[in-house]
N, C-alpha and C. Protein backbone atom coordinates (compact mmCIF):
# COMPACT_ATOMS: atom_id res chain seq x y z
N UNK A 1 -53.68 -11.18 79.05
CA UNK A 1 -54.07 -11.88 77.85
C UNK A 1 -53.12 -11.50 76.72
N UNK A 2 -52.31 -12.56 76.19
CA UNK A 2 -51.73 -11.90 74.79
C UNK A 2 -52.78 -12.59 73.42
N UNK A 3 -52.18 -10.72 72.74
CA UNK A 3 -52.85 -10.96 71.31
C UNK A 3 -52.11 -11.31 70.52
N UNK A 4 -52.41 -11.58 69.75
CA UNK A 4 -51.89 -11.69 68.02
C UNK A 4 -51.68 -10.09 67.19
N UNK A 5 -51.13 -10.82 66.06
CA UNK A 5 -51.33 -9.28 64.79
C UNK A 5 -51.75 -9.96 63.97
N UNK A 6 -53.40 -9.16 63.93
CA UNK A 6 -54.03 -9.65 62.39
C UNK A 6 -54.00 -8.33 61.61
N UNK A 7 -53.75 -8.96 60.18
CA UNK A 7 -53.02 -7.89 59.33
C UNK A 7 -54.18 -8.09 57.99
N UNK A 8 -55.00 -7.06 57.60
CA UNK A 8 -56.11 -7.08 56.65
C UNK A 8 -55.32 -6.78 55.56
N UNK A 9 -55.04 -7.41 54.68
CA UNK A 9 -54.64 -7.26 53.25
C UNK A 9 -55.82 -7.33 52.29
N UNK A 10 -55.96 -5.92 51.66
CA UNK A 10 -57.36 -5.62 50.78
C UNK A 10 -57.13 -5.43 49.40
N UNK A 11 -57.80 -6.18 48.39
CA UNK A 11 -57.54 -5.94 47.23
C UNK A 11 -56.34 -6.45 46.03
N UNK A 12 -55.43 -7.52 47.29
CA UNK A 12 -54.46 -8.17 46.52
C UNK A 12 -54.28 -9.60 46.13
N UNK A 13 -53.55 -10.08 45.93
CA UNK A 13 -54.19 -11.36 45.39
C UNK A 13 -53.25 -11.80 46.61
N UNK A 14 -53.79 -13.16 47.20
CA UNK A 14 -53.30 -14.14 48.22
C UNK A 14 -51.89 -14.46 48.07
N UNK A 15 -51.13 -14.53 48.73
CA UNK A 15 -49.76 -15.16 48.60
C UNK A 15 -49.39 -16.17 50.08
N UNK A 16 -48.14 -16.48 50.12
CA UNK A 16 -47.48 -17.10 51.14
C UNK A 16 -46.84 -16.42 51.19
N UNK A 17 -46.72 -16.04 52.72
CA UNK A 17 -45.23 -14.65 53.39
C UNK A 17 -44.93 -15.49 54.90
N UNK A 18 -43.30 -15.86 54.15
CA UNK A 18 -42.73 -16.28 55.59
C UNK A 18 -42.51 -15.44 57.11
N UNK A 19 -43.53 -15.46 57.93
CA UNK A 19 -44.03 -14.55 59.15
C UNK A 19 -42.74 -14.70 60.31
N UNK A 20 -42.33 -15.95 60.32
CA UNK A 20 -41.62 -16.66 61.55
C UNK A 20 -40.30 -15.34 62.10
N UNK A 21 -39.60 -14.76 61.17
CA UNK A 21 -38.97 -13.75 62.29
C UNK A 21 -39.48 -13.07 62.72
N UNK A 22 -40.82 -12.44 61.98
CA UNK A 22 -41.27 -11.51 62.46
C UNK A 22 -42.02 -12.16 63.50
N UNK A 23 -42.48 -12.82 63.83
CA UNK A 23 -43.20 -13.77 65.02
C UNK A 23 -42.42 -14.06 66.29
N UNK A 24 -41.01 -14.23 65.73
CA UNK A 24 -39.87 -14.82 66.90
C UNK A 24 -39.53 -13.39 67.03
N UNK A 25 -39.44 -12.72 66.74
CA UNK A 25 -38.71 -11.41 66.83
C UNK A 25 -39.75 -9.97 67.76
N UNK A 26 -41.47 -10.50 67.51
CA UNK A 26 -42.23 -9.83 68.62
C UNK A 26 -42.46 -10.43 69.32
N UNK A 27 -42.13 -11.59 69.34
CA UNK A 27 -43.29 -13.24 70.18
C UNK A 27 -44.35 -13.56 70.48
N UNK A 28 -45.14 -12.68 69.19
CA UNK A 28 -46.35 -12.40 69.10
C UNK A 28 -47.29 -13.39 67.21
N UNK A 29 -48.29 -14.29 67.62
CA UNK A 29 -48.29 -14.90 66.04
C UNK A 29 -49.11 -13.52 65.44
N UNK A 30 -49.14 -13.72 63.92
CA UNK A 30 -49.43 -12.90 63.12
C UNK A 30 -50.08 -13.67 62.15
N UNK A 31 -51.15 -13.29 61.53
CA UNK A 31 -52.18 -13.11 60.80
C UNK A 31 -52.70 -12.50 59.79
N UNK A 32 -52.51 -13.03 58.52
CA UNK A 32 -52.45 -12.20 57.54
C UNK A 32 -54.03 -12.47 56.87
N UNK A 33 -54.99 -11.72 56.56
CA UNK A 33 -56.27 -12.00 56.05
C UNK A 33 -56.27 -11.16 54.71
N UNK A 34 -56.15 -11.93 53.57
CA UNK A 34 -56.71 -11.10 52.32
C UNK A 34 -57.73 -11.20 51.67
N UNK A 35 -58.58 -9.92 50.81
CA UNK A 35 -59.92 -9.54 50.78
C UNK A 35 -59.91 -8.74 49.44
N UNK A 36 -60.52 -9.67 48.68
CA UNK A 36 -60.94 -9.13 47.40
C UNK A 36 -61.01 -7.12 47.15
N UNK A 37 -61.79 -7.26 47.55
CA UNK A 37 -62.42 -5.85 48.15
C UNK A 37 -63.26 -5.06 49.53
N UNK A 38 -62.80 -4.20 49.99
CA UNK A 38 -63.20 -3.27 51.10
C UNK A 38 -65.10 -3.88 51.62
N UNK A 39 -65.56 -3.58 50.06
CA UNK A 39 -66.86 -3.42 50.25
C UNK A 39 -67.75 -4.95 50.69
N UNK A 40 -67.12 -5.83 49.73
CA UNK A 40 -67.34 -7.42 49.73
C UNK A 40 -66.87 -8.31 51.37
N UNK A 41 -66.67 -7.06 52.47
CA UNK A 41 -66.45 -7.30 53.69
C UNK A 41 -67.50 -7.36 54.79
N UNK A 42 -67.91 -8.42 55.83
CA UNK A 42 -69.18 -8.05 56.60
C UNK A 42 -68.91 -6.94 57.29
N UNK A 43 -70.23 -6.15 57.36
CA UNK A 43 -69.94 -4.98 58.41
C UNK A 43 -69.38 -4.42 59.78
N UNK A 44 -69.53 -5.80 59.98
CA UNK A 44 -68.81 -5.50 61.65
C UNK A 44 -67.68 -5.90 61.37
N UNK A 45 -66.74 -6.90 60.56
CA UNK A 45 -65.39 -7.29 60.61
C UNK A 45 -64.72 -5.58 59.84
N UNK A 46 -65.57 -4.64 58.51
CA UNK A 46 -65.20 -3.34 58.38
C UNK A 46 -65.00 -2.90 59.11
N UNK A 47 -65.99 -2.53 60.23
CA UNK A 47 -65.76 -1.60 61.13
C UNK A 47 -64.42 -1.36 62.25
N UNK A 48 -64.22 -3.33 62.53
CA UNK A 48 -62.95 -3.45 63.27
C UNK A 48 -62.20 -2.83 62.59
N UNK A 49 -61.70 -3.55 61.05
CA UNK A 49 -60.72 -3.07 60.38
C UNK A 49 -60.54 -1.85 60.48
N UNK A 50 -61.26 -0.70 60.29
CA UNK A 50 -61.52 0.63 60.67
C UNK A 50 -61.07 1.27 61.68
N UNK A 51 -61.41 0.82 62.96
CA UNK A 51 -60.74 1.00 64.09
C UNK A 51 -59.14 0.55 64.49
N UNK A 52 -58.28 0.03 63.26
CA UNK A 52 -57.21 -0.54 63.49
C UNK A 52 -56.35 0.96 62.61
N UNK A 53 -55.01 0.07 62.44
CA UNK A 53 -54.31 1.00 62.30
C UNK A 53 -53.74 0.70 60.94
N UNK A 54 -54.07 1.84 59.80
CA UNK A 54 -53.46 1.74 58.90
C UNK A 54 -52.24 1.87 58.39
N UNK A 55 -51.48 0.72 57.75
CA UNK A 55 -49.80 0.83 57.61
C UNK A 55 -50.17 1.21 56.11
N UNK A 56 -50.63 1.35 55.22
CA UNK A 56 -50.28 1.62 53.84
C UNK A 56 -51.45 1.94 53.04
N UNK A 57 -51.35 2.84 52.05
CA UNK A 57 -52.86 3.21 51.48
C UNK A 57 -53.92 3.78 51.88
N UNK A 58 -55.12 3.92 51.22
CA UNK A 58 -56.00 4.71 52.30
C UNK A 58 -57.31 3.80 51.76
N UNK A 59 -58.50 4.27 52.41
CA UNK A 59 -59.42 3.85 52.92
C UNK A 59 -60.72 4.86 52.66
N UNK A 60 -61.74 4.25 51.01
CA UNK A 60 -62.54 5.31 50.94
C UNK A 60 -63.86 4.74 51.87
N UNK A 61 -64.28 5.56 52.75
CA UNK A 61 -65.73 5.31 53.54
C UNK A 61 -66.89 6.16 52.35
């Protein structure tokens, strides 16, 4: 089964980010989800997020 990269962007304001090398370049699509805030998140989509891997910043529980 191939996955994707979904990428939780928290706390910033929405933009457009051209993905396509980075897409052609893993050959994998990517997924960018942005989120007001941590807390304003359902609990089980937190918890995934949680279990993923943080590239930047931290994360108050």
């Amino acid at each position: 089964m191939e996955s994707d990269i979904d990428i939780a962007v928290i706390g910033v304001k929405e933009k457009d980010i051209n993905l396509t090398k980075f897409e052609n370049l893993l050959e994998k699509n990517i997924i960018i989800n942005f989120y007001p805030s941590f807390n304003k998140i359902h609990k089980h989509l937190r918890d995934s997020i949680l279990n993923g891997i943080l590239l930047s910043g931290s994360v108050d529980i």
